[in-house]
Each structure stands twice: as structure tokens, then as C-alpha cells.
C-alpha atoms as a PDB file:
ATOM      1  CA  UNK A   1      22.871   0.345  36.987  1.00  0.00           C
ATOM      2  CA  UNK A   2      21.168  -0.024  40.730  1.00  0.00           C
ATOM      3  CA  UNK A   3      18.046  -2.222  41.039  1.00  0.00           C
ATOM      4  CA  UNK A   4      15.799   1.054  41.185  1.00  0.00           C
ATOM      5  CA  UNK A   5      17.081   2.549  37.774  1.00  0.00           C
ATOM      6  CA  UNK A   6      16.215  -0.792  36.428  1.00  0.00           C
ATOM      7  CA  UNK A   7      12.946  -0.921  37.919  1.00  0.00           C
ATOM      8  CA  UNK A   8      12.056   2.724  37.024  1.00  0.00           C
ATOM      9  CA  UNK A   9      12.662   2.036  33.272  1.00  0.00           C
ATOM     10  CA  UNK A  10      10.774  -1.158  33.242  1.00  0.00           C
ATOM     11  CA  UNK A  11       7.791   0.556  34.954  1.00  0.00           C
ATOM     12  CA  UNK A  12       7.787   3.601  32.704  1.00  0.00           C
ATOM     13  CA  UNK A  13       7.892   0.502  29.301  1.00  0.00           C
ATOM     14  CA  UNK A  14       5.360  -0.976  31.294  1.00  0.00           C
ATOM     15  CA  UNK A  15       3.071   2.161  31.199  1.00  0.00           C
ATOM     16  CA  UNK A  16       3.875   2.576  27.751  1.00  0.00           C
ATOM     17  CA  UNK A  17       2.798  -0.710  26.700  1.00  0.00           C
ATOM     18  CA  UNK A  18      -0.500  -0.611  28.167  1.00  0.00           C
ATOM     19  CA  UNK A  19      -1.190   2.576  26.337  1.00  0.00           C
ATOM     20  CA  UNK A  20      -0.551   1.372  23.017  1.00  0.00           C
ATOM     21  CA  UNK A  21      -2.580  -1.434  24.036  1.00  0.00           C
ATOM     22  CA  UNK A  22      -5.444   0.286  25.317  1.00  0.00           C
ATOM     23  CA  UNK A  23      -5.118   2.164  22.341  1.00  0.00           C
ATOM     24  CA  UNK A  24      -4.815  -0.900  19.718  1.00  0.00           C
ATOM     25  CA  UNK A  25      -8.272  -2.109  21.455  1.00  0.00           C
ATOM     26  CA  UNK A  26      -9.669   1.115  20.583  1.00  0.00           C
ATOM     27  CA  UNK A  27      -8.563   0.953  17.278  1.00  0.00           C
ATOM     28  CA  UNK A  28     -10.133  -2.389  16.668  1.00  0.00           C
ATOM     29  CA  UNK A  29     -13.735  -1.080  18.027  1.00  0.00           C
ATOM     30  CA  UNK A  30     -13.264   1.067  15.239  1.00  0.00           C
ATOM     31  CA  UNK A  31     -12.142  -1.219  12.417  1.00  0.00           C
ATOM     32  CA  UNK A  32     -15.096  -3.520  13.382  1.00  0.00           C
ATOM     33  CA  UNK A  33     -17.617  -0.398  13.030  1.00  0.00           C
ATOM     34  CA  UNK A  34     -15.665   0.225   9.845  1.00  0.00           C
ATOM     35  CA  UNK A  35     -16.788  -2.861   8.633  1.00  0.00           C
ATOM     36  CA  UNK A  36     -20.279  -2.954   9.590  1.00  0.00           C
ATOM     37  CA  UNK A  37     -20.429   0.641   7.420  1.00  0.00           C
ATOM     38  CA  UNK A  38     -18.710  -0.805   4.217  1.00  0.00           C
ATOM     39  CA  UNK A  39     -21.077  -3.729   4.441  1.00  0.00           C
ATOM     40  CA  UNK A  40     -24.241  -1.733   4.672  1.00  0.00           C
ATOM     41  CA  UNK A  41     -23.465   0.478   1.632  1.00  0.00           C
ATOM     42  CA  UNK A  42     -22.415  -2.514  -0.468  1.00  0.00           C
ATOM     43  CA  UNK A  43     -26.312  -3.987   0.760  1.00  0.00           C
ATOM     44  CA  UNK A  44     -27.654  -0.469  -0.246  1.00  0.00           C
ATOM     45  CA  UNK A  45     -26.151  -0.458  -3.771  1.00  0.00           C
ATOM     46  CA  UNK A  46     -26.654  -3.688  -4.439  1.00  0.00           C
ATOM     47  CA  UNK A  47     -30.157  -3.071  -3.562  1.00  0.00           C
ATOM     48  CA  UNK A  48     -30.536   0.335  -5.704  1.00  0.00           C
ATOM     49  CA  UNK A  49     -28.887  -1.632  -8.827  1.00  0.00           C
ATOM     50  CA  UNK A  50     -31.720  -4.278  -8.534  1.00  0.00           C
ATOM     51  CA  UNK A  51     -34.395  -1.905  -8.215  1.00  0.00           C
ATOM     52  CA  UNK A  52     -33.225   0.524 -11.607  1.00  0.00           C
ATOM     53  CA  UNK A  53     -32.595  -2.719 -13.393  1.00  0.00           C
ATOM     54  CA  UNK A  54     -36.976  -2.854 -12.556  1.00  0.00           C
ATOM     55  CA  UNK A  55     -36.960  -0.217 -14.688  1.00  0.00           C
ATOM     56  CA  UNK A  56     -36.797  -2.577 -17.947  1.00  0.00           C
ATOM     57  CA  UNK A  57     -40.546  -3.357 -17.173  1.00  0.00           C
ATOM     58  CA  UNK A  58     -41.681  -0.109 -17.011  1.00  0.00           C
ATOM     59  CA  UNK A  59     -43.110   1.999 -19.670  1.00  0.00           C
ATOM     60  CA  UNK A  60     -45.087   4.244 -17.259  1.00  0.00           C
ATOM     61  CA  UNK A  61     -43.319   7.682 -17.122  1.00  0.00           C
ATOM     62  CA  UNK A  62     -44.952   8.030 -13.630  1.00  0.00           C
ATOM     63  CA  UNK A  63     -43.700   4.561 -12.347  1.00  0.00           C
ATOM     64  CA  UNK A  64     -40.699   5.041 -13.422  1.00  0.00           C
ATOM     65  CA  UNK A  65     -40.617   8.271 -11.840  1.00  0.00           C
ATOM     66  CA  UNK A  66     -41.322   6.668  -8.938  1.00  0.00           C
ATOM     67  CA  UNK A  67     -39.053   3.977  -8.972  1.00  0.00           C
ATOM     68  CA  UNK A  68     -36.385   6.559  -9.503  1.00  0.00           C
ATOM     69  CA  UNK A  69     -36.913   8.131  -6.513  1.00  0.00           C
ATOM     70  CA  UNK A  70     -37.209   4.451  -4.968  1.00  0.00           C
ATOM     71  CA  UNK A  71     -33.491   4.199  -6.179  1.00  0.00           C
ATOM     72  CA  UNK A  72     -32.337   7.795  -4.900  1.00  0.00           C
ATOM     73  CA  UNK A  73     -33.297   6.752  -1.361  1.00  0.00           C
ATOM     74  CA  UNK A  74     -31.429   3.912  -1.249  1.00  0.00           C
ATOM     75  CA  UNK A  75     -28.176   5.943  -2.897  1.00  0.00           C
ATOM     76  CA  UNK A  76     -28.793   8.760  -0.361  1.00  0.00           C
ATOM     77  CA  UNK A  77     -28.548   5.626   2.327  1.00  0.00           C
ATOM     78  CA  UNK A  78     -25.498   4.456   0.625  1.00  0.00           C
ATOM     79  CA  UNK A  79     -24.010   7.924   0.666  1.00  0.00           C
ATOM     80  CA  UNK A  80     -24.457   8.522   4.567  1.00  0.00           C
ATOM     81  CA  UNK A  81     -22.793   5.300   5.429  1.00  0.00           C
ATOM     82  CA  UNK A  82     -19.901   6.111   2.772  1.00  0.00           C
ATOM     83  CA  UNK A  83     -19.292   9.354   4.317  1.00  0.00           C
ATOM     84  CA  UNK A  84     -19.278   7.307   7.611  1.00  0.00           C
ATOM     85  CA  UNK A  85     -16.857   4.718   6.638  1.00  0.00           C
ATOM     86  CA  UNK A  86     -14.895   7.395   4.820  1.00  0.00           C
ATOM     87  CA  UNK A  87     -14.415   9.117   8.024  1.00  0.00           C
ATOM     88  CA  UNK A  88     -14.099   6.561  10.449  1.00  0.00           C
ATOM     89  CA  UNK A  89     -11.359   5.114   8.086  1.00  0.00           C
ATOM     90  CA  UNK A  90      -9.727   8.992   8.469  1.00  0.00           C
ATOM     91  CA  UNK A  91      -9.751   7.967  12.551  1.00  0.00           C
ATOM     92  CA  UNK A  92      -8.274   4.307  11.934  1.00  0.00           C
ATOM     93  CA  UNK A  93      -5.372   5.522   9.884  1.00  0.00           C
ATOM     94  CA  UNK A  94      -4.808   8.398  12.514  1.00  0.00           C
ATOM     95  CA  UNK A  95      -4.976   6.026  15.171  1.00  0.00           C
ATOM     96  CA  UNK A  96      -2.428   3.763  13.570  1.00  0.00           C
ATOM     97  CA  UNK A  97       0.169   6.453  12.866  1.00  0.00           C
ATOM     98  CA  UNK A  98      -0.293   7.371  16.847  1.00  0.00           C
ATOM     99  CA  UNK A  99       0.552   4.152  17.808  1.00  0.00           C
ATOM    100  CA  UNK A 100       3.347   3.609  15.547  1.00  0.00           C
ATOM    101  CA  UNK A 101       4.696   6.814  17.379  1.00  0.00           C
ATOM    102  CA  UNK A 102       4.083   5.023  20.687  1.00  0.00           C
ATOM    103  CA  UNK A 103       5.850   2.376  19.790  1.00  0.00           C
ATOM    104  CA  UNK A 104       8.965   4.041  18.447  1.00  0.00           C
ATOM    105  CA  UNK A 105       8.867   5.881  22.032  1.00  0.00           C
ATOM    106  CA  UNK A 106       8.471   2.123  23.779  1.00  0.00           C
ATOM    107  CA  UNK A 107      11.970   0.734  21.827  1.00  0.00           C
ATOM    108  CA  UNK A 108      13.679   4.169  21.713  1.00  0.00           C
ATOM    109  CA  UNK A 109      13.385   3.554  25.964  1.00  0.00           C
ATOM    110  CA  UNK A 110      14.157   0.087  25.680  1.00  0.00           C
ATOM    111  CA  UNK A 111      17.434   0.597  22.998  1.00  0.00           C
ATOM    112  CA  UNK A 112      18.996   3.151  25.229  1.00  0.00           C
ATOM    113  CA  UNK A 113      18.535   1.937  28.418  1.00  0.00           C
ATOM    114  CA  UNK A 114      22.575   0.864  29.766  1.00  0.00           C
ATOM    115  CA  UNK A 115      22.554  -3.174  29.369  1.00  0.00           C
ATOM    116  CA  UNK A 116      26.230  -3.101  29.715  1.00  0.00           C
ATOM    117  CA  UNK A 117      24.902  -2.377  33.657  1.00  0.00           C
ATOM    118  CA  UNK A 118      22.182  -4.879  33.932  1.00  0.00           C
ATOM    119  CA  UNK A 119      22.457  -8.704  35.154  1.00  0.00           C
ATOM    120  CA  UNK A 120      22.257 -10.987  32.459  1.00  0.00           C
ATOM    121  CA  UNK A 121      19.091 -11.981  33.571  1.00  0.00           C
ATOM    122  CA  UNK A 122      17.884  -8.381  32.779  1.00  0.00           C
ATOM    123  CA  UNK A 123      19.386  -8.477  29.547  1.00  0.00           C
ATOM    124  CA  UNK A 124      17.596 -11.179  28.349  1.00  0.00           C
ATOM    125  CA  UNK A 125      14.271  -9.482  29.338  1.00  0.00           C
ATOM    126  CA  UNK A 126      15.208  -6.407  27.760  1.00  0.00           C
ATOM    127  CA  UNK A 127      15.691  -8.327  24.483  1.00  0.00           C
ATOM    128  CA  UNK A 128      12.997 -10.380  24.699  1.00  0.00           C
ATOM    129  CA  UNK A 129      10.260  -7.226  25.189  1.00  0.00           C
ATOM    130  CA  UNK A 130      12.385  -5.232  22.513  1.00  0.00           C
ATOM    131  CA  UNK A 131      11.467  -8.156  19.842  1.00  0.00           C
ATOM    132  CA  UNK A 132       8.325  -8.246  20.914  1.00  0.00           C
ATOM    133  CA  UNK A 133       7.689  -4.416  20.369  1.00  0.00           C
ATOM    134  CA  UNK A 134       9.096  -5.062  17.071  1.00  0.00           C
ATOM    135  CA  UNK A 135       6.512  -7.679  15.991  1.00  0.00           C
ATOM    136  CA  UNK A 136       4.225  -5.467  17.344  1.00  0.00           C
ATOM    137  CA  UNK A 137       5.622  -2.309  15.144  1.00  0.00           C
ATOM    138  CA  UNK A 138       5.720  -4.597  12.193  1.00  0.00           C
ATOM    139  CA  UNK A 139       1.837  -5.814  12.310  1.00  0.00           C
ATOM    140  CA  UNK A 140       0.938  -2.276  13.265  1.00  0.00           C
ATOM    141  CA  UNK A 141       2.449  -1.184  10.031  1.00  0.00           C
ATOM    142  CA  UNK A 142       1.031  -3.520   7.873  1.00  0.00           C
ATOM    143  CA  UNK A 143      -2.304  -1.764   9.063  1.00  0.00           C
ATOM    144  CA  UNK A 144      -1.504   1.167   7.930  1.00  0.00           C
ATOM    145  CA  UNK A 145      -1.783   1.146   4.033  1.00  0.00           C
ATOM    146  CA  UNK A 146      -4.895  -1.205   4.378  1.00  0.00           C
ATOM    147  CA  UNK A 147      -6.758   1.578   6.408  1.00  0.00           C
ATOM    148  CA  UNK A 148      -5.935   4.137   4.130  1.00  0.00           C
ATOM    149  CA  UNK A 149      -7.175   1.937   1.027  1.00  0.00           C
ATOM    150  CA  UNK A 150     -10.269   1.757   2.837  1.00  0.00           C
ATOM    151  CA  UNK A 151     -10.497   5.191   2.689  1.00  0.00           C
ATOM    152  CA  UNK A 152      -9.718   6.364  -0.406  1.00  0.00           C
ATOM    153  CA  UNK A 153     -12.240   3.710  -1.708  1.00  0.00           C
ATOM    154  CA  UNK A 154     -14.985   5.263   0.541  1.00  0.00           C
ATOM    155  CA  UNK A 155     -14.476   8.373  -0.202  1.00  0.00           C
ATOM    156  CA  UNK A 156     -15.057   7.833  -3.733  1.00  0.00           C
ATOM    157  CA  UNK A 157     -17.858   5.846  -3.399  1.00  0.00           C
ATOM    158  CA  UNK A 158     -19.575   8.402  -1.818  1.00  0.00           C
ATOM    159  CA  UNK A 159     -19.014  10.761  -4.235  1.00  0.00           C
ATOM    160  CA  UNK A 160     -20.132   8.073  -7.133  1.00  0.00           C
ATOM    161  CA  UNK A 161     -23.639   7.324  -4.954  1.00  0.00           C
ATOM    162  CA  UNK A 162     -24.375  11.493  -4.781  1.00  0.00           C
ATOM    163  CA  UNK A 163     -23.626  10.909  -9.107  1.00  0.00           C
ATOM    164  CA  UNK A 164     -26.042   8.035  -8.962  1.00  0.00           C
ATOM    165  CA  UNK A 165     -28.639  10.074  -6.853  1.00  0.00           C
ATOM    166  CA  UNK A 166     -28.716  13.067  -8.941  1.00  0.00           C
ATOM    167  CA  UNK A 167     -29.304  10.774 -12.273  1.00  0.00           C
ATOM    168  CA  UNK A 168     -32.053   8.717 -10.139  1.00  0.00           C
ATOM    169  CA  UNK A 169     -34.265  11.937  -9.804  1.00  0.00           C
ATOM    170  CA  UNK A 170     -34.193  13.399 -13.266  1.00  0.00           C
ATOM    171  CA  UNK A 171     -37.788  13.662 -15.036  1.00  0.00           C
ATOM    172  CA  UNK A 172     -37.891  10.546 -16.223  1.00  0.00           C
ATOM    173  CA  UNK A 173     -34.851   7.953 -15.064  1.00  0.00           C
ATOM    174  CA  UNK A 174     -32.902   6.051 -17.692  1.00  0.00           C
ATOM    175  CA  UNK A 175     -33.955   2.776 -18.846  1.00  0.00           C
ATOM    176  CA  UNK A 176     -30.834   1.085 -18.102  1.00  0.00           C
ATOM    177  CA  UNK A 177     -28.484   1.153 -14.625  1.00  0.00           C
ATOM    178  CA  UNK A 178     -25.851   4.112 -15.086  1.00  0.00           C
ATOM    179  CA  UNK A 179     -22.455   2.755 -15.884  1.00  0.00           C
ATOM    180  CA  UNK A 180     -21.372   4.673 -12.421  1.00  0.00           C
ATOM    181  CA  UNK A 181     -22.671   1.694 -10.733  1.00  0.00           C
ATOM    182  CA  UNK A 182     -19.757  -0.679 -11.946  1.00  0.00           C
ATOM    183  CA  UNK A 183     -17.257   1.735 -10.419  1.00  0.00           C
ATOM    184  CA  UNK A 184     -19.301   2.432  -7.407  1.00  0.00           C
ATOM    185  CA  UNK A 185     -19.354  -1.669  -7.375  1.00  0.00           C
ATOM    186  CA  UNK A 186     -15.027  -2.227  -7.818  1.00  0.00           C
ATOM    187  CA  UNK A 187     -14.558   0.672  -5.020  1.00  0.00           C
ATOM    188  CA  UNK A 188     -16.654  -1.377  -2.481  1.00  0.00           C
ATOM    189  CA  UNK A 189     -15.054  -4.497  -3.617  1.00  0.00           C
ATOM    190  CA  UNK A 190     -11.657  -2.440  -2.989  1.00  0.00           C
ATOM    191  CA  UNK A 191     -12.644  -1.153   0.199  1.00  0.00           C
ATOM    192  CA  UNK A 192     -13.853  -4.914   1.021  1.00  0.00           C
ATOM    193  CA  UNK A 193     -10.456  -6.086   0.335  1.00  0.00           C
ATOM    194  CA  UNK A 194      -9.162  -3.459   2.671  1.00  0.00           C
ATOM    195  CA  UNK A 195     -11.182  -3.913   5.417  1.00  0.00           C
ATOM    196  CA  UNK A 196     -10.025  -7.631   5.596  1.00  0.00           C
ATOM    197  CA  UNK A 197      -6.646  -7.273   5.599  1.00  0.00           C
ATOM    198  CA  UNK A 198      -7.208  -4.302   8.211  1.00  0.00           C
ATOM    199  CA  UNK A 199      -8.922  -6.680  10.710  1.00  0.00           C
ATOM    200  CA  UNK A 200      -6.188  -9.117   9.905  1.00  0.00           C
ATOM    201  CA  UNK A 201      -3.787  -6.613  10.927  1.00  0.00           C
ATOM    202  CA  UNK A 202      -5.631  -5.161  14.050  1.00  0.00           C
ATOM    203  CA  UNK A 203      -6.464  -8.499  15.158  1.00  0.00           C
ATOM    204  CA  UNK A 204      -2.454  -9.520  14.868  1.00  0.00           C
ATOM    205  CA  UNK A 205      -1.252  -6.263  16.878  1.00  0.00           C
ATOM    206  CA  UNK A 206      -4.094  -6.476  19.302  1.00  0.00           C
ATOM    207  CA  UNK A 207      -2.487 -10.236  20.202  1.00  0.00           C
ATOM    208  CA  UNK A 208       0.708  -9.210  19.888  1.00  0.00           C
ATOM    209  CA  UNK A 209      -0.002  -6.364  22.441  1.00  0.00           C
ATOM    210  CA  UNK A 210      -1.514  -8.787  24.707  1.00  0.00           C
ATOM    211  CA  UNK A 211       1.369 -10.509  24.791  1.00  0.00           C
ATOM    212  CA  UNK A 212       3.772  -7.314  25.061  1.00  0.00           C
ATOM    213  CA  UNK A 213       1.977  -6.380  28.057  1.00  0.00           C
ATOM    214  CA  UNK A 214       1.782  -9.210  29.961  1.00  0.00           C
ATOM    215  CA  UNK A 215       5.783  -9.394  29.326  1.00  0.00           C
ATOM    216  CA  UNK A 216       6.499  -5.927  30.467  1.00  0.00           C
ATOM    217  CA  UNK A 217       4.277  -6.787  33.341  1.00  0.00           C
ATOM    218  CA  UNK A 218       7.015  -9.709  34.077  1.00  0.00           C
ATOM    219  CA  UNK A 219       9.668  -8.088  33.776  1.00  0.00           C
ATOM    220  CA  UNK A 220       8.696  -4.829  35.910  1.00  0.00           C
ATOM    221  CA  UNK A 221       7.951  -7.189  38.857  1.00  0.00           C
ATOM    222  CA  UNK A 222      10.701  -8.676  38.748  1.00  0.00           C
ATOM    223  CA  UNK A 223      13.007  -5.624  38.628  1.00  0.00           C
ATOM    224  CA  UNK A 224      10.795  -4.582  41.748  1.00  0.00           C
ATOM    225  CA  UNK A 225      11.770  -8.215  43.193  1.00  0.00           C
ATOM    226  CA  UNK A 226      15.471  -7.840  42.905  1.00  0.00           C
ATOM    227  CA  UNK A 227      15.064  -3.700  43.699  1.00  0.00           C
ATOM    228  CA  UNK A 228      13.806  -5.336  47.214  1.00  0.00           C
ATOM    229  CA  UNK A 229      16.317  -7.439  47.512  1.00  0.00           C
ATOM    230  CA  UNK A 230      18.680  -5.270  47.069  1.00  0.00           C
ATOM    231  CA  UNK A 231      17.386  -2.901  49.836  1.00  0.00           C
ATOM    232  CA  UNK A 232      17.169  -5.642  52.065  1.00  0.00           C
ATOM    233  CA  UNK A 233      20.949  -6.863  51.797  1.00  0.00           C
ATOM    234  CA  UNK A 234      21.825  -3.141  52.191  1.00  0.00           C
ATOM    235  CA  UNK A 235      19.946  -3.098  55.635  1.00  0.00           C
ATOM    236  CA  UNK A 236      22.679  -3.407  58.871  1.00  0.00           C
ATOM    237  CA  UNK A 237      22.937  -6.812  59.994  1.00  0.00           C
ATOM    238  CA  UNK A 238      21.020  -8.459  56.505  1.00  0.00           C
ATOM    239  CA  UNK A 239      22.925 -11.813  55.684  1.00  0.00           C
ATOM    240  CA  UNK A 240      25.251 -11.355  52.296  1.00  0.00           C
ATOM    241  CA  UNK A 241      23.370 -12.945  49.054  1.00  0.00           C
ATOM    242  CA  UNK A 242      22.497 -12.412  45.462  1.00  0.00           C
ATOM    243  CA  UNK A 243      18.819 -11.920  44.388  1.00  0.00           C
ATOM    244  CA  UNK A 244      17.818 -14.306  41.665  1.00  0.00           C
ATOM    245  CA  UNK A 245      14.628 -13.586  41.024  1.00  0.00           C
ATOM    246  CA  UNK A 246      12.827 -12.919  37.537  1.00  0.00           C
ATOM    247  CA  UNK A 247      11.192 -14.600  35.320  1.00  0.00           C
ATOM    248  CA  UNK A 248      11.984 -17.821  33.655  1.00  0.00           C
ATOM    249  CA  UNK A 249      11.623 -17.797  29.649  1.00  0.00           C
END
């Protein structure tokens, strides 16, 4: 394999790389908004919970009334960020199947390229940035079935604060706080769970990416380096030699 066929595949892994890490970054924006969502319906419930609980103290038909519809704001609240966790979870889990497909495109490049034809020292890059990619793959994976927990515990959650809503504005509100609030409660603490191992994850793959990158970065300069060197012995009159150049791991 010539210098330039080296250097072409290591600049088209290169590009590749710095999508999927441009695109991990993204995805991490997005996790941390995630999280910011999840924690402001868990402060809404919490906060609805303590204000029906109130109701204890309250014989007035009218204040309770009133307190109801104190508690049906904070549930409608709740709901809105649900259904915005719920579908910026939907964007996270999309996100993370892209990118496994990204990667899968990264070491299908890397696995075929002809390393019978390479120098040894381009060998050893290749398998270097192929393990890498793997890590990479691995973390990115992990990700993917703590997004979609996150999800599913959103979306139900919504779906339990509209229950929690309608009982709120009846005539006169229960004395007592519906039992729908201990579900709505172990679906955040689900989707809590989640959301930390999904910024575990992201976090992982966005430093493994970093990492990728900068390697691929390496190694494409240096199959430039010996690509020039190459042209340069193969100019009339250039004294005979072997390139050595690359980097040092």
C-alpha cells in the first residue's frame, strides 16, 4: 500500500472521528438538559405532595378547593417538564444509536484497510485507534439502555401527574394524597437512577472521544509525513532513504 492510500484512509478515520465526537458533545448538552428536566419535576411533585398533605388541616370546602387547584398547578408544571424530559430522552437514545452507527462505520474502515501492506509502524497505529474505537463503542453502548430507562420512566410520569391533576380539581379534593403519588415518586427515582448512569456514560465516551481524536489526528499526520517523504525520494536526483516518521506510543 503507497504512502497516499495510507494517508487517504487515515484522513477519511480522521473525519469520522471528529464527527462522532462532535456528535458525543452534542449528546452530552442534551443529557445535562435531561437532567435539569428530571430534577425540576421531582421539585414540582415533591412540592404538590406537601401542599395536598395541607389538606389534613382543612375543613373548609372552599380552602380546600383552593388548595386543590394550588396542587393542580404544580402537577400541570410537573407534566410540561415530564413531557420535556420524555422527549429529550427520545433525542438522547436516537443520538446514541447514530453514533453507534458511526462508529461501526469508523472500525469497519479501520478492519479492512490492507495491514499486510503497511510498515509496522502503521500497523501499530492502526491497532492502537481500532482499540480505542472499541472502548469508545463499548461506553457508547452502555448509554444506551440508561437513556431509554430515562424515558420510559418520564413518559409515565407524565401520564401519572395529568392522573394527579384531574383528581386535584374535582369539587372538593380528597383528604389524603392519592396513592398515584408513590408511583409518580419510584418513576422519578427510576428516571434519577437513569440519568446518572447516562452522564456516567456520556461523560466516559465524550473522554474517550477526546482521546480517539487526538490519536487519529497522530496518526493522519504522520501518514502525510511519510506520504512526503515518499514523494521526495521519488524526485530525480533525491538521496536514497527510508522515512521514519510517526508517532512514538
Amino acid at each position: 500500500m503507497s504512502a497516499a492510500e495510507t494517508a487517504r484512509i487515515h484522513d477519511e478515520v480522521r473525519r469520522q472521528v471528529l464527527r462522532a465526537y462532535e456528535r458525543i458533545r452534542a449528546t452530552q448538552q442534551r443529557v445535562l438538559d435531561l437532567h435539569d428536566q428530571v430534577r425540576v419535576v421531582s421539585r414540582r411533585v415533591s412540592g404538590a405532595e406537601a401542599t395536598i398533605r395541607s389538606l389534613q388541616s382543612v375543613d373548609d370546602p372552599a380552602g380546600r378547593r383552593n388548595i386543590g387547584r394550588d396542587v393542580a398547578t404544580e402537577m400541570e408544571e410537573a407534566r410540561g417538564h415530564g413531557r420535556r424530559a420524555y422527549m429529550i430522552g427520545l433525542e438522547v437514545t436516537r443520538d446514541l444509536h447514530q453514533l453507534q452507527s458511526s462508529l461501526a462505520e469508523v472500525k469497519h474502515d479501520i478492519d479492512t484497510a490492507d495491514r499486510q501492506r503497511m510498515s509496522p509502524q502503521e500497523r501499530v497505529d492502526m491497532t492502537v485507534l481500532a482499540s480505542r474505537v472499541d472502548n469508545m463503542a463499548w461506553s457508547v453502548a452502555l448509554a444506551v439502555p440508561a437513556a431509554a430507562s430515562v424515558t420510559e420512566s418520564m413518559l409515565y410520569a407524565e401520564d401519572r401527574a395529568r392522573v394527579i391533576t384531574e383528581q386535584a380539581l374535582r369539587e372538593v379534593p380528597p383528604l389524603k394524597s392519592p396513592a398515584v403519588f408513590e408511583e409518580i415518586t419510584k418513576d422519578l427515582n427510576r428516571a434519577v437512577e437513569g440519568e446518572a448512569h447516562l452522564q456516567s456514560a456520556t461523560s466516559d465516551s465524550l473522554r474517550l472521544a477526546e482521546a480517539v481524536t487526538e490519536h487519529s489526528e497522530l496518526v493522519a499526520e504522520a501518514a502525510h509525513a511519510r506520504m512526503a517523504g515518499e514523494q521526495q525520494r521519488d524526485l530525480p536526483g533525491a538521496f536514497p532513504g527510508s522515512s521514519s516518521v510517526g508517532p512514538q506510543w
